[in-house]
PDB file of N, CA and C in Angstrom:
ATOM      1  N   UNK A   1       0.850  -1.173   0.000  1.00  0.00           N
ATOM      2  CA  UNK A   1       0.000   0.000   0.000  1.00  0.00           C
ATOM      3  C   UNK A   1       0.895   1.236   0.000  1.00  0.00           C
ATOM      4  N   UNK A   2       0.493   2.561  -0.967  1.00  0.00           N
ATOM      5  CA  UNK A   2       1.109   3.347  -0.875  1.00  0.00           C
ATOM      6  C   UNK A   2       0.614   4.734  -0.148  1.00  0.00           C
ATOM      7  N   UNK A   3       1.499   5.296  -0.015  1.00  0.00           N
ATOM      8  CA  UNK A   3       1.155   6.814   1.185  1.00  0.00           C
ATOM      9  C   UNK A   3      -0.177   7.375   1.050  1.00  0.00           C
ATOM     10  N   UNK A   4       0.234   7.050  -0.432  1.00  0.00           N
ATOM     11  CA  UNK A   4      -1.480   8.178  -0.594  1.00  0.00           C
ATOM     12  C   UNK A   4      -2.623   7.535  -0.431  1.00  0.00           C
ATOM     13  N   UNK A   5      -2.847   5.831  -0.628  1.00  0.00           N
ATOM     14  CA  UNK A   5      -3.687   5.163  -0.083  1.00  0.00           C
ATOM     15  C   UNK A   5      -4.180   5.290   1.208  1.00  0.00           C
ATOM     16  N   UNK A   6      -2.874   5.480   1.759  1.00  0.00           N
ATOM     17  CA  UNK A   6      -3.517   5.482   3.292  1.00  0.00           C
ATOM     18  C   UNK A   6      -4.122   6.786   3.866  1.00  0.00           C
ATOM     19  N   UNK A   7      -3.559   7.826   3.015  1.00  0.00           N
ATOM     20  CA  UNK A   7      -3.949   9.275   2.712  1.00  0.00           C
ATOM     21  C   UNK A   7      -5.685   8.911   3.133  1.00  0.00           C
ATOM     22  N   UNK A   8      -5.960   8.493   1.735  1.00  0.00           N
ATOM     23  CA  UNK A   8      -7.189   8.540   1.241  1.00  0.00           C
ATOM     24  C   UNK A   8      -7.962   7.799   1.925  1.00  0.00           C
ATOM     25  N   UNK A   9      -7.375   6.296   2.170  1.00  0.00           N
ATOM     26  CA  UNK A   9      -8.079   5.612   3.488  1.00  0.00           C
ATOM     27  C   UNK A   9      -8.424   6.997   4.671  1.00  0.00           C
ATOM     28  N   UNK A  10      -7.904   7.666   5.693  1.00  0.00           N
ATOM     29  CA  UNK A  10      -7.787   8.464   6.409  1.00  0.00           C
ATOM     30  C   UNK A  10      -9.100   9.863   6.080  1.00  0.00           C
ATOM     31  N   UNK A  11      -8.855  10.009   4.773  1.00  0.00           N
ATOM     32  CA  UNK A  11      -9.865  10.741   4.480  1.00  0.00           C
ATOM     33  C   UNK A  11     -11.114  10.233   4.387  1.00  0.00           C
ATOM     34  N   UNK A  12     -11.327   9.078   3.600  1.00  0.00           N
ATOM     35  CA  UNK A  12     -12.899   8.590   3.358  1.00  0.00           C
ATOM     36  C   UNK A  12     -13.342   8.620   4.813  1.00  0.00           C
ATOM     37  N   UNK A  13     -12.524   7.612   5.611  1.00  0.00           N
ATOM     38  CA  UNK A  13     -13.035   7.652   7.131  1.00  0.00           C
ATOM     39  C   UNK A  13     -13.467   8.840   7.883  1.00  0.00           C
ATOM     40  N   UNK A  14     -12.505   9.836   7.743  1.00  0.00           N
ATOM     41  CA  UNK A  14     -12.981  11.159   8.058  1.00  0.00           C
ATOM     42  C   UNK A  14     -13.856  11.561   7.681  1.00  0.00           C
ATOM     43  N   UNK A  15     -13.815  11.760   6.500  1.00  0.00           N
ATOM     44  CA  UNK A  15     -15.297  12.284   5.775  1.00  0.00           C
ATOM     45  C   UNK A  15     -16.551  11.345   6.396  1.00  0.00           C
ATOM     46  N   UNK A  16     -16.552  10.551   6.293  1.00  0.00           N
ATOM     47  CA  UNK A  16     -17.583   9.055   7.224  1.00  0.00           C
ATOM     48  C   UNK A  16     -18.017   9.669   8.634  1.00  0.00           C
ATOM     49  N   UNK A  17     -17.060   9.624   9.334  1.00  0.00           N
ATOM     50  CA  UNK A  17     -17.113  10.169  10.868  1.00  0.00           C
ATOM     51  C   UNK A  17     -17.394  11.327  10.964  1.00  0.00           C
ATOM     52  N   UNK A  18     -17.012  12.149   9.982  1.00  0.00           N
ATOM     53  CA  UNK A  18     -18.058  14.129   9.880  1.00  0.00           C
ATOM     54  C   UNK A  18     -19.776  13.774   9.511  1.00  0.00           C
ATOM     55  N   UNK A  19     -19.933  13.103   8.679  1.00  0.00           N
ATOM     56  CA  UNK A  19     -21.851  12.502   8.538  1.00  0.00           C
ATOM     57  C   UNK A  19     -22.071  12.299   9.151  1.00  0.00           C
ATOM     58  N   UNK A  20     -21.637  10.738   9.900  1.00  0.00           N
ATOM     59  CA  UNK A  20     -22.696  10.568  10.730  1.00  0.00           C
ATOM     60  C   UNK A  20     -22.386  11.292  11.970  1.00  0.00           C
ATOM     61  N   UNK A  21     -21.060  11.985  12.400  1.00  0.00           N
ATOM     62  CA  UNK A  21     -21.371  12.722  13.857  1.00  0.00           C
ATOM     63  C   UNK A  21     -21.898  13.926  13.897  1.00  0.00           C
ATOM     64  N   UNK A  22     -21.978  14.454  12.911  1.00  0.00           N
ATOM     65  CA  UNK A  22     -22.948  16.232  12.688  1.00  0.00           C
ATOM     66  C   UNK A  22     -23.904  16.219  11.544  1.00  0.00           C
ATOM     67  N   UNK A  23     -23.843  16.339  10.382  1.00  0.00           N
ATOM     68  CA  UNK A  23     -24.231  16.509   9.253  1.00  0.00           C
ATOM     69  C   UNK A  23     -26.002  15.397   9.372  1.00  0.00           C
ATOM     70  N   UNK A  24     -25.675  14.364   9.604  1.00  0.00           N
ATOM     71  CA  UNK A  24     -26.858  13.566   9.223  1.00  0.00           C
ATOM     72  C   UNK A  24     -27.887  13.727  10.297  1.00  0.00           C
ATOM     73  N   UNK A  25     -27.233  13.522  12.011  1.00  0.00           N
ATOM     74  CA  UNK A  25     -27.763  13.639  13.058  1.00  0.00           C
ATOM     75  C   UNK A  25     -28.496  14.942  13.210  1.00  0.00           C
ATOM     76  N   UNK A  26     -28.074  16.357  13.243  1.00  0.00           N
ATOM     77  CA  UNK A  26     -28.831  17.247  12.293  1.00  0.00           C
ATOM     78  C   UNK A  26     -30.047  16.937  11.804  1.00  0.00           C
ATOM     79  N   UNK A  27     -29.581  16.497  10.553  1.00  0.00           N
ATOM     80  CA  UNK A  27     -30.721  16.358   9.467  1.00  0.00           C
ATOM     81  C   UNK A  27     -31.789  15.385  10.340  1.00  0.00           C
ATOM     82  N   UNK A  28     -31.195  14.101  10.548  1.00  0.00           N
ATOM     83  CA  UNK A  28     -32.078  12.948  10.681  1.00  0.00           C
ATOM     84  C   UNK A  28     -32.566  12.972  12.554  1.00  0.00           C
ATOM     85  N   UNK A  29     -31.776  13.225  13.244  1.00  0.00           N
ATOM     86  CA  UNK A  29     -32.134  13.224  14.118  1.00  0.00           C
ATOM     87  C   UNK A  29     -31.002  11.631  15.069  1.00  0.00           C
ATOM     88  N   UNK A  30     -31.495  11.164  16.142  1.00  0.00           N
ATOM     89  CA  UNK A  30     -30.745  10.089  16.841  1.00  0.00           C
ATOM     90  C   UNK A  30     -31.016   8.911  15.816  1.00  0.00           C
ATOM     91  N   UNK A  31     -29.223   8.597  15.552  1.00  0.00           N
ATOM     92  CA  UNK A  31     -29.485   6.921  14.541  1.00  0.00           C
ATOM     93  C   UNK A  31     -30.424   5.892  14.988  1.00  0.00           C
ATOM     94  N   UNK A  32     -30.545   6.105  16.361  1.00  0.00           N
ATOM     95  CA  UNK A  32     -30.851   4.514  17.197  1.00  0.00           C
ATOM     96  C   UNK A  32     -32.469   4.629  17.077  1.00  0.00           C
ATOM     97  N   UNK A  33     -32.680   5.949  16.914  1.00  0.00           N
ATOM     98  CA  UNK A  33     -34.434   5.930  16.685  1.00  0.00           C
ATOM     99  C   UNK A  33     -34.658   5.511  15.593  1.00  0.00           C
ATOM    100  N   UNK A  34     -33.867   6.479  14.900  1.00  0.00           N
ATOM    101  CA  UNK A  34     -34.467   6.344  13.127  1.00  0.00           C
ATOM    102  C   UNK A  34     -34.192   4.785  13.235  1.00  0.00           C
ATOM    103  N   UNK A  35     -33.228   4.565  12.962  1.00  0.00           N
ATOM    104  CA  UNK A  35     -33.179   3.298  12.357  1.00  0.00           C
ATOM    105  C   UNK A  35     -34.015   2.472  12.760  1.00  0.00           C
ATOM    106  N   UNK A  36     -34.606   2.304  14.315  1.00  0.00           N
ATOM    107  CA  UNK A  36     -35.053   1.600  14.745  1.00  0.00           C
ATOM    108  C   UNK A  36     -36.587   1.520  14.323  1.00  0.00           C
ATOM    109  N   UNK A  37     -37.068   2.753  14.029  1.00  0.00           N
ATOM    110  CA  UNK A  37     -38.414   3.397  13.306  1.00  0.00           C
ATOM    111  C   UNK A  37     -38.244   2.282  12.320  1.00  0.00           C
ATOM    112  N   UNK A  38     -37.136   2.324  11.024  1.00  0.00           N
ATOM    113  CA  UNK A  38     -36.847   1.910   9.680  1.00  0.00           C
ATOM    114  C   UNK A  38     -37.260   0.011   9.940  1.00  0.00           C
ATOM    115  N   UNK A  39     -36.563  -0.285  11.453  1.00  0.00           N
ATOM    116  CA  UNK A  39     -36.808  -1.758  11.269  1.00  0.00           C
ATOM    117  C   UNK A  39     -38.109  -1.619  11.441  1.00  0.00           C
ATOM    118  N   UNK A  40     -38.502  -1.234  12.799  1.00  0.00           N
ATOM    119  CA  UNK A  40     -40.120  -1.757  13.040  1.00  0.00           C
ATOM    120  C   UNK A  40     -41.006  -1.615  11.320  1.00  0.00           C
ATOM    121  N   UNK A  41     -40.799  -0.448  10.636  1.00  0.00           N
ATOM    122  CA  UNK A  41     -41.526  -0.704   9.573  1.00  0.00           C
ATOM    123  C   UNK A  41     -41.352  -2.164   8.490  1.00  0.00           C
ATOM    124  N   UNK A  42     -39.979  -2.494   8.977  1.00  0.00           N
ATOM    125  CA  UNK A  42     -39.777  -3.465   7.752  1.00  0.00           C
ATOM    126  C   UNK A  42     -40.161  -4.972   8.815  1.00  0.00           C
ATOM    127  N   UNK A  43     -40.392  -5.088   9.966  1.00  0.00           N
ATOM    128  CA  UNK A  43     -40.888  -5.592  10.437  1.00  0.00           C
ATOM    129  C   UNK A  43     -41.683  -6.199  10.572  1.00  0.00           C
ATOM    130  N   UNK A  44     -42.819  -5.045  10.635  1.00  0.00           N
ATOM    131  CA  UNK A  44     -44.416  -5.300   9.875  1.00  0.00           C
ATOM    132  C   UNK A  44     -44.174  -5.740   8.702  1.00  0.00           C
ATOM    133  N   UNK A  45     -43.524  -5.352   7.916  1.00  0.00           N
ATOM    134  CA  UNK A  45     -44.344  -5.557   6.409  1.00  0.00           C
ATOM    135  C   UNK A  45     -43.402  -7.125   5.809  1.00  0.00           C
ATOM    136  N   UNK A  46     -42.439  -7.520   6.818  1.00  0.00           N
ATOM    137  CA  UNK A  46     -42.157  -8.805   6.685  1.00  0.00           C
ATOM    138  C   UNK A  46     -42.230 -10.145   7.892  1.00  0.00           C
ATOM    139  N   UNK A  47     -43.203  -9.410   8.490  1.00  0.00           N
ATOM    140  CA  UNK A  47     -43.541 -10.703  10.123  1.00  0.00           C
ATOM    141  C   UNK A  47     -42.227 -10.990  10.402  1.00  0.00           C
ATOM    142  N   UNK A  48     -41.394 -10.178  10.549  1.00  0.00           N
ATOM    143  CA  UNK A  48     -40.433 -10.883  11.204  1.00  0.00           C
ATOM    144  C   UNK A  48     -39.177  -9.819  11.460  1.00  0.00           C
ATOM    145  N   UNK A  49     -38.656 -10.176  12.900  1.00  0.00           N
ATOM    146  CA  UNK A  49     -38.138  -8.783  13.605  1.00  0.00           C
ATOM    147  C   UNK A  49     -36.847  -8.285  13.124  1.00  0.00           C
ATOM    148  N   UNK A  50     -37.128  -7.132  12.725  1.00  0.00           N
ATOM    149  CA  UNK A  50     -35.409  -6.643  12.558  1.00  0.00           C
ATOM    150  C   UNK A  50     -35.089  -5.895  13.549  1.00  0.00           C
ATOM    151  N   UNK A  51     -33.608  -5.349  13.469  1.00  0.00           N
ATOM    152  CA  UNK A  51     -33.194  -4.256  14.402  1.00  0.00           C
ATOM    153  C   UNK A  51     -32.392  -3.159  14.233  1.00  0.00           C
ATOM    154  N   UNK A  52     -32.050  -2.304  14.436  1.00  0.00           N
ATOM    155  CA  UNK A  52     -31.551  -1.107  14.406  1.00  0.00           C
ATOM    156  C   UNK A  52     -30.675  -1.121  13.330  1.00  0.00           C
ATOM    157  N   UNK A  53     -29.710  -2.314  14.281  1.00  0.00           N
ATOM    158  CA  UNK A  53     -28.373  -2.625  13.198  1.00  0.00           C
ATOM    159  C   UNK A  53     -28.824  -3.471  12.227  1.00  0.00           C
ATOM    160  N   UNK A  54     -29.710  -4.277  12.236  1.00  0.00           N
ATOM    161  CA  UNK A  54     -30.164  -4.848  10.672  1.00  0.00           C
ATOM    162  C   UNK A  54     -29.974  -4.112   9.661  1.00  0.00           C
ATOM    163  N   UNK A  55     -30.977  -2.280   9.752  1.00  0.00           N
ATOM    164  CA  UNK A  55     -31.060  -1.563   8.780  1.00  0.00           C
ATOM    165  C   UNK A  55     -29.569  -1.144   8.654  1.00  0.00           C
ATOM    166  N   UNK A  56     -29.095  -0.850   9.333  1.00  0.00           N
ATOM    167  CA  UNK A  56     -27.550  -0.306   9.545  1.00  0.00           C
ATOM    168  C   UNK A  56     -26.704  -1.106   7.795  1.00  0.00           C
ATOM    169  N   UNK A  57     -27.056  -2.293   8.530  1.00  0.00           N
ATOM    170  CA  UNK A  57     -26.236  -3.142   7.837  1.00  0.00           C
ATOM    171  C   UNK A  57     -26.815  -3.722   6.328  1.00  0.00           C
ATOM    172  N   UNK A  58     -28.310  -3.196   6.004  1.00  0.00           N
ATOM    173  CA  UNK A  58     -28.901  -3.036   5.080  1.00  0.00           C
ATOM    174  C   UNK A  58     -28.415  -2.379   4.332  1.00  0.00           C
ATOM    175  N   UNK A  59     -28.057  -1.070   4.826  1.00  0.00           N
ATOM    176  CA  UNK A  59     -27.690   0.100   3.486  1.00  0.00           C
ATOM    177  C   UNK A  59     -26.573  -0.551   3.492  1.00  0.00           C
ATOM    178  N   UNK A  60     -25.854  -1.060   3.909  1.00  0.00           N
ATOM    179  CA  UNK A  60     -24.151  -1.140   3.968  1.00  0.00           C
ATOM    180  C   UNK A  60     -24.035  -1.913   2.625  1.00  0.00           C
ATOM    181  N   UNK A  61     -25.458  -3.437   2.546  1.00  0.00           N
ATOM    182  CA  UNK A  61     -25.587  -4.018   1.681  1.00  0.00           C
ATOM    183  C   UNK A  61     -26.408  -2.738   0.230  1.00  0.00           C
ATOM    184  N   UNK A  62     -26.353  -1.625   0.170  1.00  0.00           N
ATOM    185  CA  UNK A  62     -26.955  -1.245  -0.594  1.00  0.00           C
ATOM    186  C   UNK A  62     -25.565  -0.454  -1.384  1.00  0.00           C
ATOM    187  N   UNK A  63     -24.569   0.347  -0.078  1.00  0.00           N
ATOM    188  CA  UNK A  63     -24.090   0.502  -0.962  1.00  0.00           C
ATOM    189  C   UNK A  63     -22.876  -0.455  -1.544  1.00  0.00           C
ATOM    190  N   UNK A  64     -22.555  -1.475  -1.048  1.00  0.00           N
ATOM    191  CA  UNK A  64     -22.149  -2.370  -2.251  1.00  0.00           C
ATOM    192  C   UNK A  64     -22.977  -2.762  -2.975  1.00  0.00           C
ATOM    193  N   UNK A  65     -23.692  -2.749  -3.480  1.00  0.00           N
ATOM    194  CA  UNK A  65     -24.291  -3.131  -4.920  1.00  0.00           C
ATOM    195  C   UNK A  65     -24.237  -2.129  -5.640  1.00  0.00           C
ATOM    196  N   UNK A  66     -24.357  -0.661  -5.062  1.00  0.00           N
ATOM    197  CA  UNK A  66     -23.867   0.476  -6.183  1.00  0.00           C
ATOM    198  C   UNK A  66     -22.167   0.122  -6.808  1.00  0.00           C
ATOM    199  N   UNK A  67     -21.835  -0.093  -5.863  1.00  0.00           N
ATOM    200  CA  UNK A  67     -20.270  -0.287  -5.701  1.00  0.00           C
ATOM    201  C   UNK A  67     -19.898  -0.726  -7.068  1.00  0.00           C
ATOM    202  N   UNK A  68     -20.762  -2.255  -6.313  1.00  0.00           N
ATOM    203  CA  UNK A  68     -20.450  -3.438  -7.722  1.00  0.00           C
ATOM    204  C   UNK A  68     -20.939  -2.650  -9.174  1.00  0.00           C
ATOM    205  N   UNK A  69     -21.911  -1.988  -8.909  1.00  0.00           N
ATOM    206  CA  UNK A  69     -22.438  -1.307 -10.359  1.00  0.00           C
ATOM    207  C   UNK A  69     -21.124  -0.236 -10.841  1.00  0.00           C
ATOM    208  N   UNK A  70     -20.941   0.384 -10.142  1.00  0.00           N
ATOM    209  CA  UNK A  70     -19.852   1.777 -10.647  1.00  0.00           C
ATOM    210  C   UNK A  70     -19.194   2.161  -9.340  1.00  0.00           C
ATOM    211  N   UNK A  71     -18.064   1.949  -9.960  1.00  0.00           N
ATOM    212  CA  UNK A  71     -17.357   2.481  -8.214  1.00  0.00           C
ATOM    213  C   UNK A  71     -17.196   4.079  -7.756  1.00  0.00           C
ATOM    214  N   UNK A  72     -17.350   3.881  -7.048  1.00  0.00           N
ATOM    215  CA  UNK A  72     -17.147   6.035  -6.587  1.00  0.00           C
ATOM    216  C   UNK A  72     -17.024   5.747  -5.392  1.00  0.00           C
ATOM    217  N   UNK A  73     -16.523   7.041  -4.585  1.00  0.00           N
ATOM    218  CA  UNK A  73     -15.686   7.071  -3.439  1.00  0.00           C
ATOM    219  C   UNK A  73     -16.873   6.955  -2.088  1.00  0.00           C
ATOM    220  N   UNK A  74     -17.968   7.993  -2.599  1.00  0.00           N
ATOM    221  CA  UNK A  74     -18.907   7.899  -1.898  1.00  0.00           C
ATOM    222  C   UNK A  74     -19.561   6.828  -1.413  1.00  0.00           C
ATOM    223  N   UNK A  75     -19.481   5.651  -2.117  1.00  0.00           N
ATOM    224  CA  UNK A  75     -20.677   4.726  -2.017  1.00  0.00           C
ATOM    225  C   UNK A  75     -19.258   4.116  -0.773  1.00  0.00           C
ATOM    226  N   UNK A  76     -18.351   3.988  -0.561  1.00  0.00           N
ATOM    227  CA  UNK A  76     -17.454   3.616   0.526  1.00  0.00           C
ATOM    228  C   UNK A  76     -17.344   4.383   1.299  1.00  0.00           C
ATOM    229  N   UNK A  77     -17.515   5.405   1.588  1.00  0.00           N
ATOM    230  CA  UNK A  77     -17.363   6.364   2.499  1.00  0.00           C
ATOM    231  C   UNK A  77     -18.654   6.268   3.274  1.00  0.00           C
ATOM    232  N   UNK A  78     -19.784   5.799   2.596  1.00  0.00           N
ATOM    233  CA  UNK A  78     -21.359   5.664   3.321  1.00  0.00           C
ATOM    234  C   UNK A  78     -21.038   4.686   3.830  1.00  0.00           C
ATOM    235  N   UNK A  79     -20.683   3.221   3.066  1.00  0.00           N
ATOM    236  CA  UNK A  79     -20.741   2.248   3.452  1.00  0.00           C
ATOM    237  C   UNK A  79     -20.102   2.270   4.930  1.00  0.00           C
ATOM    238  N   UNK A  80     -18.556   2.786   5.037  1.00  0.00           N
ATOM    239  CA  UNK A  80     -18.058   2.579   6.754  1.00  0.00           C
ATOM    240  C   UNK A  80     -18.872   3.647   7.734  1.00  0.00           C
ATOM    241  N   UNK A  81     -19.370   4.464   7.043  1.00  0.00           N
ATOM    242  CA  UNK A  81     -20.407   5.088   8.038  1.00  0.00           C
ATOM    243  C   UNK A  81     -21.344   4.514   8.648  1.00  0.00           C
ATOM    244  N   UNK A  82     -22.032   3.774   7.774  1.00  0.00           N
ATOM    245  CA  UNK A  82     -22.993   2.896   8.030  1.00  0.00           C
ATOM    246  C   UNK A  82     -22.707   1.497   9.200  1.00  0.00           C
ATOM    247  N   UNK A  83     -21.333   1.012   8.662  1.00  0.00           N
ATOM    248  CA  UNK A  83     -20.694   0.580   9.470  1.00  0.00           C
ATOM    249  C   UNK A  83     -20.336   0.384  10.739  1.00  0.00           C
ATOM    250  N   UNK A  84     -20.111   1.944  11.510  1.00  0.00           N
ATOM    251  CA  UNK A  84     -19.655   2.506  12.696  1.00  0.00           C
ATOM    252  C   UNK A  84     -20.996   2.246  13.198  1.00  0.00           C
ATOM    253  N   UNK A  85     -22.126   3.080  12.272  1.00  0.00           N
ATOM    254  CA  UNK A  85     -23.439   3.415  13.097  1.00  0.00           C
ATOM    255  C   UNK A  85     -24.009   2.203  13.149  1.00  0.00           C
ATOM    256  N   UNK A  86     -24.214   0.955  12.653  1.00  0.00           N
ATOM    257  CA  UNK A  86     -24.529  -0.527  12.891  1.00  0.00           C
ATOM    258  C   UNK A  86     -23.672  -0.935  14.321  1.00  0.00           C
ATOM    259  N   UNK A  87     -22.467  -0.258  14.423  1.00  0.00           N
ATOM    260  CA  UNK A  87     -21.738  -0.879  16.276  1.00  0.00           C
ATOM    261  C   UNK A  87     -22.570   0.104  16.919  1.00  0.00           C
ATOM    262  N   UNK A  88     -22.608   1.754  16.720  1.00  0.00           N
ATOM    263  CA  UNK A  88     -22.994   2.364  17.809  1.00  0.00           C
ATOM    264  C   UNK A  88     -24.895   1.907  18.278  1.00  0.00           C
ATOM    265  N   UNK A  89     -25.296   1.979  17.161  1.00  0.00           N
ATOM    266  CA  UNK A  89     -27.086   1.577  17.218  1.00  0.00           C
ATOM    267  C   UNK A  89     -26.890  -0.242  17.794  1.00  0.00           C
ATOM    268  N   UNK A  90     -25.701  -0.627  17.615  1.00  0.00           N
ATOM    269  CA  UNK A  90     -26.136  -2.513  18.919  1.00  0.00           C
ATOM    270  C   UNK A  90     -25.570  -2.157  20.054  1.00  0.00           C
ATOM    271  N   UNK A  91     -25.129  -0.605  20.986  1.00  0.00           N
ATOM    272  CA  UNK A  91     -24.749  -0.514  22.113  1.00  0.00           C
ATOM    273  C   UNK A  91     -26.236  -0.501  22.776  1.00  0.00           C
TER     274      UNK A  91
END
């Protein structure tokens, strides 16, 4: 691996950890609700229980499949966001 990889590793993460710790929370409000809102709906509409970190780990599966479609920096930079907030929403 070279310098600037790890550069850029360093940045995506950063950029990751600026969303979800200001920018989204803001917007969206506490992860552990929303998300948890997001399962109970998918809940109902599939008899069967999800949880916080389910959805967490839902988008994570969403954005690899963009991934796999076209790669861009973003769809990895969500993805470890999503990531973090799937550990912090199973505390």
């Amino acid at each position: 691996m070279k310098d600037k990889d790890i550069v850029l590793a360093k940045e995506i993460l950063n950029s990751a950890s600026k969303l979800v710790s200001n920018d989204r929370r803001k917007e969206y409000g506490d992860p552990k609700i929303n998300f948890q809102r997001t399962a109970d709906m998918i809940s109902a509409y599939k008899g069967i229980e999800f949880t916080s970190e389910d959805v967490c780990m839902f988008m994570v599966f969403v954005k690899l499949g963009r991934e796999a479609h076209k790669t861009k920096m973003d769809n990895k930079r969500d993805a470890a966001g999503y990531l973090a907030l799937a550990h912090e929403v199973s505390l």
